[in-house]
N, C-alpha and C. Protein backbone atom coordinates (compact mmCIF):
# COMPACT_ATOMS: atom_id res chain seq x y z
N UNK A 1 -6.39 37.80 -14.35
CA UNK A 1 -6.29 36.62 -15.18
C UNK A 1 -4.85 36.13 -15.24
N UNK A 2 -3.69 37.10 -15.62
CA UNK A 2 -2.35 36.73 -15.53
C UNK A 2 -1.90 36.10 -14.54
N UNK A 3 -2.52 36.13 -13.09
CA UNK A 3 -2.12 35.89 -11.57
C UNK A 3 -2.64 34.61 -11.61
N UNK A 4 -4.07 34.67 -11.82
CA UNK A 4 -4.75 33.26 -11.73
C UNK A 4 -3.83 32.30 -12.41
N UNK A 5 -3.51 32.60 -13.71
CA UNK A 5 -2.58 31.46 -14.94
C UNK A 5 -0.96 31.55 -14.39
N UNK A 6 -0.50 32.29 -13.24
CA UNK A 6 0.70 32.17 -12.78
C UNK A 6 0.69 31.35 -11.92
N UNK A 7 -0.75 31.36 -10.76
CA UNK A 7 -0.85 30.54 -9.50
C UNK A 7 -0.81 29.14 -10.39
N UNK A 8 -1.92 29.01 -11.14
CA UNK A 8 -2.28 27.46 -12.01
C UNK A 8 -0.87 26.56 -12.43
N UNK A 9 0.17 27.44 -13.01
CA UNK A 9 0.92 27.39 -13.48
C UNK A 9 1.76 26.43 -12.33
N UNK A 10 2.25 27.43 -11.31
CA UNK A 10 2.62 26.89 -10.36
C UNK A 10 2.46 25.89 -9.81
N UNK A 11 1.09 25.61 -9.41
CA UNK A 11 0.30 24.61 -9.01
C UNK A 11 0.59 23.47 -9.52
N UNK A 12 0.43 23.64 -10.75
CA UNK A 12 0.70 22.21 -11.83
C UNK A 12 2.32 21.54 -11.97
N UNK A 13 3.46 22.98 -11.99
CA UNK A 13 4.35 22.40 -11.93
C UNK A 13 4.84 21.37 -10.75
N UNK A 14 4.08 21.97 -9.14
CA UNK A 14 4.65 21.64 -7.93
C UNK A 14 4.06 20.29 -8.22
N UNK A 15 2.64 20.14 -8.47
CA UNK A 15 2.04 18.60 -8.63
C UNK A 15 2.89 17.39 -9.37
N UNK A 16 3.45 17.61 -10.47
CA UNK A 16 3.93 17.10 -11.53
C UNK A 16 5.40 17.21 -10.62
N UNK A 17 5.95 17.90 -10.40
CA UNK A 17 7.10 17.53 -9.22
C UNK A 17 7.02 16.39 -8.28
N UNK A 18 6.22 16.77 -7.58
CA UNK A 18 5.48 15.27 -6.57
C UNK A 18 5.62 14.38 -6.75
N UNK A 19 4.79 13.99 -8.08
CA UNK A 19 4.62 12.96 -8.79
C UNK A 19 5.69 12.25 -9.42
N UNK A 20 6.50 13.22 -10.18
CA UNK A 20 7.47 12.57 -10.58
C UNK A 20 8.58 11.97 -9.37
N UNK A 21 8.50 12.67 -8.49
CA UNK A 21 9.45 12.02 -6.62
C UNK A 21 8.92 10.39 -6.58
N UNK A 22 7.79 10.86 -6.59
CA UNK A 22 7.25 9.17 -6.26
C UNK A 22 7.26 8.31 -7.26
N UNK A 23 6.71 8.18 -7.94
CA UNK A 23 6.82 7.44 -9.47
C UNK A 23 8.62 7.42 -9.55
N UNK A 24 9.40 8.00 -9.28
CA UNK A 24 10.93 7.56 -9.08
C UNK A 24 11.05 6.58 -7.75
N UNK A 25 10.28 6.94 -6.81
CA UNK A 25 10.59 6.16 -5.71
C UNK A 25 10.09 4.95 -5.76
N UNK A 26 9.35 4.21 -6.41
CA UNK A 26 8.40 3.45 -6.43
C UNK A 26 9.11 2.54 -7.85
N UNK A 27 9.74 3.17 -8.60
CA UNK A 27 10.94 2.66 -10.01
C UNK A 27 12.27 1.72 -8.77
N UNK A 28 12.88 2.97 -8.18
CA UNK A 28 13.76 2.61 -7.32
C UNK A 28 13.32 1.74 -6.56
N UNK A 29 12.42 1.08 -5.83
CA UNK A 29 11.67 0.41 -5.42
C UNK A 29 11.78 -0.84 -6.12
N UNK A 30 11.41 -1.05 -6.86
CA UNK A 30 10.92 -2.20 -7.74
C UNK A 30 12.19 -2.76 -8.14
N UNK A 31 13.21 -1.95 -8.20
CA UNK A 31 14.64 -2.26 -8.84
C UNK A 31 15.38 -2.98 -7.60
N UNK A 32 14.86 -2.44 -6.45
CA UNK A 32 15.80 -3.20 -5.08
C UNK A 32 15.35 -4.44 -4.76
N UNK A 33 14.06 -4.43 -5.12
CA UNK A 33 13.06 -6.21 -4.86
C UNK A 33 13.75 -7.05 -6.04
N UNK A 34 14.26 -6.42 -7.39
CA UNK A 34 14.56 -7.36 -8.01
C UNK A 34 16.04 -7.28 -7.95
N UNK A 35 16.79 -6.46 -7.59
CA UNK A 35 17.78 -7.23 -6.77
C UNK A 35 18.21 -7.68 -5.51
N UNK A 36 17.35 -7.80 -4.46
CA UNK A 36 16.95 -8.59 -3.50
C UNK A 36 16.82 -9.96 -4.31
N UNK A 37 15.75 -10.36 -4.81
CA UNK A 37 15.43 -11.47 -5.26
C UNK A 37 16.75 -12.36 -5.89
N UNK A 38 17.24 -11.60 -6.85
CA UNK A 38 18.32 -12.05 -7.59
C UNK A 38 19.49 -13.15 -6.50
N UNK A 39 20.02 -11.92 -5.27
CA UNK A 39 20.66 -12.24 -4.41
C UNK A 39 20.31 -13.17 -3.76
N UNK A 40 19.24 -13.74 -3.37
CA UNK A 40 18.47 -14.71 -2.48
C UNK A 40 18.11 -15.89 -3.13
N UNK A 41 18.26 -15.82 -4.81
CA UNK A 41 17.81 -16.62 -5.48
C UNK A 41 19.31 -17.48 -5.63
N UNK A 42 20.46 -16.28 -5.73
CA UNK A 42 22.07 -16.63 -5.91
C UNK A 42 22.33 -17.02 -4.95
N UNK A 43 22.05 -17.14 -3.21
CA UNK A 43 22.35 -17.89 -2.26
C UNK A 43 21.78 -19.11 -2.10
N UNK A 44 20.54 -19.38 -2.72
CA UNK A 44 19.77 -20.80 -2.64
C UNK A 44 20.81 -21.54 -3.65
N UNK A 45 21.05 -21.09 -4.85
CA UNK A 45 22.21 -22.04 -5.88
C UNK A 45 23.04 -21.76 -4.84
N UNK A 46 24.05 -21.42 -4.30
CA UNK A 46 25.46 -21.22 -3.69
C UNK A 46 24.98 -22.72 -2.46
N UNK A 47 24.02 -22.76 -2.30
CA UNK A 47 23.84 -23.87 -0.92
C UNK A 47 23.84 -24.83 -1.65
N UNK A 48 22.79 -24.74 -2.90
CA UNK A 48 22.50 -26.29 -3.79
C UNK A 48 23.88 -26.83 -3.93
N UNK A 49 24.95 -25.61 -4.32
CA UNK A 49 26.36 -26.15 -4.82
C UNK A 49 26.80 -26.93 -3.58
N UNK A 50 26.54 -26.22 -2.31
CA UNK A 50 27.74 -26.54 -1.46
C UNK A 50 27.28 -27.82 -1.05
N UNK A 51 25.60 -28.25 -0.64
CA UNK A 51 25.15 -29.21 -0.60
C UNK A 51 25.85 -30.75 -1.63
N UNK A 52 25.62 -30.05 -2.89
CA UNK A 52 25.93 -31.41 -3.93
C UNK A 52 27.52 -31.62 -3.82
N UNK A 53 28.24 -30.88 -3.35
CA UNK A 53 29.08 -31.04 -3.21
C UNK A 53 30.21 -32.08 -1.40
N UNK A 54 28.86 -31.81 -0.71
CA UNK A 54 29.25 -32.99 0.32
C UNK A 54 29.69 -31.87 1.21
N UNK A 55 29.69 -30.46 1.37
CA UNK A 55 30.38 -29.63 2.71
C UNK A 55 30.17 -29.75 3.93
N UNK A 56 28.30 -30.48 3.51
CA UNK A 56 27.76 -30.73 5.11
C UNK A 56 26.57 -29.69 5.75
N UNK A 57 26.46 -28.91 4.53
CA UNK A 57 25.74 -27.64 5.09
C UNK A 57 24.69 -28.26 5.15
N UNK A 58 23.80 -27.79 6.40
CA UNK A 58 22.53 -28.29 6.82
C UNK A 58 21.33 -27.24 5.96
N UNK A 59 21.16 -27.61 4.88
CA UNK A 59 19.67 -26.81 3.98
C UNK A 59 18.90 -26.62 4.82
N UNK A 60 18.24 -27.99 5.75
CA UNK A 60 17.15 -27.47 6.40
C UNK A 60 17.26 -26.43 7.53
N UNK A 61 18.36 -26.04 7.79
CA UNK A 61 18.27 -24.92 8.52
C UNK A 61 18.80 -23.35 7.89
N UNK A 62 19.02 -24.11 6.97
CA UNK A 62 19.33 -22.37 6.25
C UNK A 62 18.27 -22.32 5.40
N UNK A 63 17.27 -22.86 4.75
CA UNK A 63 16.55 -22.84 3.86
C UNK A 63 15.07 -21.31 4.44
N UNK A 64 14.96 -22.22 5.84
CA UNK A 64 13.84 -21.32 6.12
C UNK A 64 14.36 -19.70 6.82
N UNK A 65 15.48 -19.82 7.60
CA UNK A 65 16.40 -18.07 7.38
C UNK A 65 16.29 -17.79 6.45
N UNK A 66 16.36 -18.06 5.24
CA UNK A 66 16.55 -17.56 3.98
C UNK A 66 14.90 -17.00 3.40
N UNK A 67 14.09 -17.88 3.91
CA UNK A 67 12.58 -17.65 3.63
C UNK A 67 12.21 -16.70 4.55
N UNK A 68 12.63 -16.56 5.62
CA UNK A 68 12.37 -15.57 6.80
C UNK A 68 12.60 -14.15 6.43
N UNK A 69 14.18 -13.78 5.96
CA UNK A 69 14.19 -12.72 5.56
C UNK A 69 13.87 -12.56 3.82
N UNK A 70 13.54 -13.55 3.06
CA UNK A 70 12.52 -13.03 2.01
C UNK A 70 11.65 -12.75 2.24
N UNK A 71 10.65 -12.86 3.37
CA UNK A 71 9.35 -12.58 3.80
C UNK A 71 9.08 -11.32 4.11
N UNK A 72 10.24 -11.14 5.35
CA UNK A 72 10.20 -9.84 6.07
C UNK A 72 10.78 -9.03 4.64
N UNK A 73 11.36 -8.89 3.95
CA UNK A 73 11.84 -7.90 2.76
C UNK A 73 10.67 -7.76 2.10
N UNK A 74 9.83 -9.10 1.52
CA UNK A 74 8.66 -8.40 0.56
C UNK A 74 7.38 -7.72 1.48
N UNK A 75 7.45 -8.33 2.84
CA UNK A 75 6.50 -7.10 3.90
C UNK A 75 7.17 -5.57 3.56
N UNK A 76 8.15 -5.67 4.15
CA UNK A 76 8.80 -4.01 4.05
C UNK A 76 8.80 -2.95 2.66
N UNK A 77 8.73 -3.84 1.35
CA UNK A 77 8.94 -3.48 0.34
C UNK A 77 7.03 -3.27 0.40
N UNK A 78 6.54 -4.48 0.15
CA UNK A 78 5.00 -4.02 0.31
C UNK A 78 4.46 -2.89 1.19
N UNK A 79 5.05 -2.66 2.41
CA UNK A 79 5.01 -0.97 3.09
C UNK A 79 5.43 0.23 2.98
N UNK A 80 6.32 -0.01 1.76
CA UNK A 80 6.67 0.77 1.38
C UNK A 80 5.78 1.56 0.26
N UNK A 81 5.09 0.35 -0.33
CA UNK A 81 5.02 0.53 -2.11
C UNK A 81 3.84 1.06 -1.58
N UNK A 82 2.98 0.68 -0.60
CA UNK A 82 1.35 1.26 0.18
C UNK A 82 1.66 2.74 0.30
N UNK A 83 3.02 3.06 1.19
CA UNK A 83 2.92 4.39 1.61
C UNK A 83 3.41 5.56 0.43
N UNK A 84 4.30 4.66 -0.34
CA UNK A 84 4.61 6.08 -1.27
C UNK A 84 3.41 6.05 -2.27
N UNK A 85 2.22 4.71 -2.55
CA UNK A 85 1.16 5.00 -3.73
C UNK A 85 -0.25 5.78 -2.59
N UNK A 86 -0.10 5.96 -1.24
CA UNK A 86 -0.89 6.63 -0.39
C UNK A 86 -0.48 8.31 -0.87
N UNK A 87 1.05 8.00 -0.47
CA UNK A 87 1.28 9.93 -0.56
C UNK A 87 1.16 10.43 -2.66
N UNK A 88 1.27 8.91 -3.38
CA UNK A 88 0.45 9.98 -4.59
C UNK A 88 -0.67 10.00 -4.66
N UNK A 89 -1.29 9.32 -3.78
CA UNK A 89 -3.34 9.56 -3.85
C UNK A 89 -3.33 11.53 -3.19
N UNK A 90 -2.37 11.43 -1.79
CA UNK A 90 -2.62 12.59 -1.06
C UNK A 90 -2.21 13.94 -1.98
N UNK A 91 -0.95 13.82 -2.84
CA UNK A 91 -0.62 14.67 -3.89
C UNK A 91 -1.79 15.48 -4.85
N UNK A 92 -2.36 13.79 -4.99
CA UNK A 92 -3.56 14.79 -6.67
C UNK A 92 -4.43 15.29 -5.76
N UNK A 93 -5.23 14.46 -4.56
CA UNK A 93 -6.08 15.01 -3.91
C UNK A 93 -5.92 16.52 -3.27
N UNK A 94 -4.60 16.67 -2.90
CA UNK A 94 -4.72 18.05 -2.22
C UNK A 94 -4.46 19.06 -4.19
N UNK A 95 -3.79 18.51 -4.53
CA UNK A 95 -3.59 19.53 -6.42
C UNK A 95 -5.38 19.50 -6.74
N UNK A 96 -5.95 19.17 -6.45
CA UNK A 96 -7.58 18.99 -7.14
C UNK A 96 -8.17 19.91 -5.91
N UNK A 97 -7.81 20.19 -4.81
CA UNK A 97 -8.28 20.96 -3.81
C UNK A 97 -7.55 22.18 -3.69
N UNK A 98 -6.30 22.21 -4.21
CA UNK A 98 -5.50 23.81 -4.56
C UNK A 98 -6.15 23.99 -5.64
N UNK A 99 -6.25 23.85 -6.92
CA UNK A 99 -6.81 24.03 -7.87
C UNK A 99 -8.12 24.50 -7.83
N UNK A 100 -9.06 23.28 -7.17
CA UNK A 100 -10.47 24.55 -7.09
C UNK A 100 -10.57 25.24 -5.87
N UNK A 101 -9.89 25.79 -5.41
CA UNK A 101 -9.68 26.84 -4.27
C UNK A 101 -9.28 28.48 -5.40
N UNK A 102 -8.04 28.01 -6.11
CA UNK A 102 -7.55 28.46 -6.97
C UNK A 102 -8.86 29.15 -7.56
N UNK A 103 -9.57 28.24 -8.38
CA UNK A 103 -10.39 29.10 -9.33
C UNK A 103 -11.56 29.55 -8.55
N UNK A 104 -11.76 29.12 -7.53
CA UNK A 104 -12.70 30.38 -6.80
C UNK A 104 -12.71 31.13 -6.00
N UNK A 105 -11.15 31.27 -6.05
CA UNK A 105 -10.12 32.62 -5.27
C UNK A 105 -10.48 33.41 -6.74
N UNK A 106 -10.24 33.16 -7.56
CA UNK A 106 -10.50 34.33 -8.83
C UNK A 106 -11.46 34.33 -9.60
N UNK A 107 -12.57 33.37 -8.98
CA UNK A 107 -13.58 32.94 -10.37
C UNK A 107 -13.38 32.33 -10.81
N UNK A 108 -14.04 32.07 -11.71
CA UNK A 108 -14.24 31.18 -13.01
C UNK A 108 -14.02 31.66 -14.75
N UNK A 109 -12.99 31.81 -14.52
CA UNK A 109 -12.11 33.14 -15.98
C UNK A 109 -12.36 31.82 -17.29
């Protein structure tokens, strides 16, 4: 019984480890899209300025670069956010398959 509640023990802490990796990665995540955004949002004003101001800068050709790599960033960020909420599906799923392995390595105490 002591072994079984040492393995469990274990088990639960390593899961809850996992979890907490990802659920940080996925925080960190969310924090880089919104400063991505911020930055991209601060270069569209920096053009409006330079525009109203007569510099000559051509918007229509920086407008859609600018949409290009917002695109490709919220793809990458969206592949990201798929693969680290995939590896916490794979986390509980294999902790729910150590676990009842667990209790019928020793029974059912």
């Amino acid at each position: 019984m002591r072994e079984f509640l040492q393995h469990q023990e274990n088990l639960t802490a390593d899961f809850h480890f996992k979890q907490k990796q990802i659920e940080t990665g996925l925080e960190q995540l969310h924090y880089i899209q919104t400063k991505l955004h911020q930055q991209i949002d601060a270069i569209v004003d920096y053009c409006h300025y330079l525009h109203s101001h007569s510099v000559g800068l051509e918007l229509g050709m920086l407008f859609p670069e600018i949409e290009s790599v917002e695109q490709a960033a919220r793809q990458d960020f969206r592949q990201i956010e798929l693969n680290l909420q995939a590896g916490l599906q794979r986390i509980r799923q294999d902790y729910r398959l150590k676990s009842n392995r667990l209790e019928e390595n020793y029974g059912h105490m």
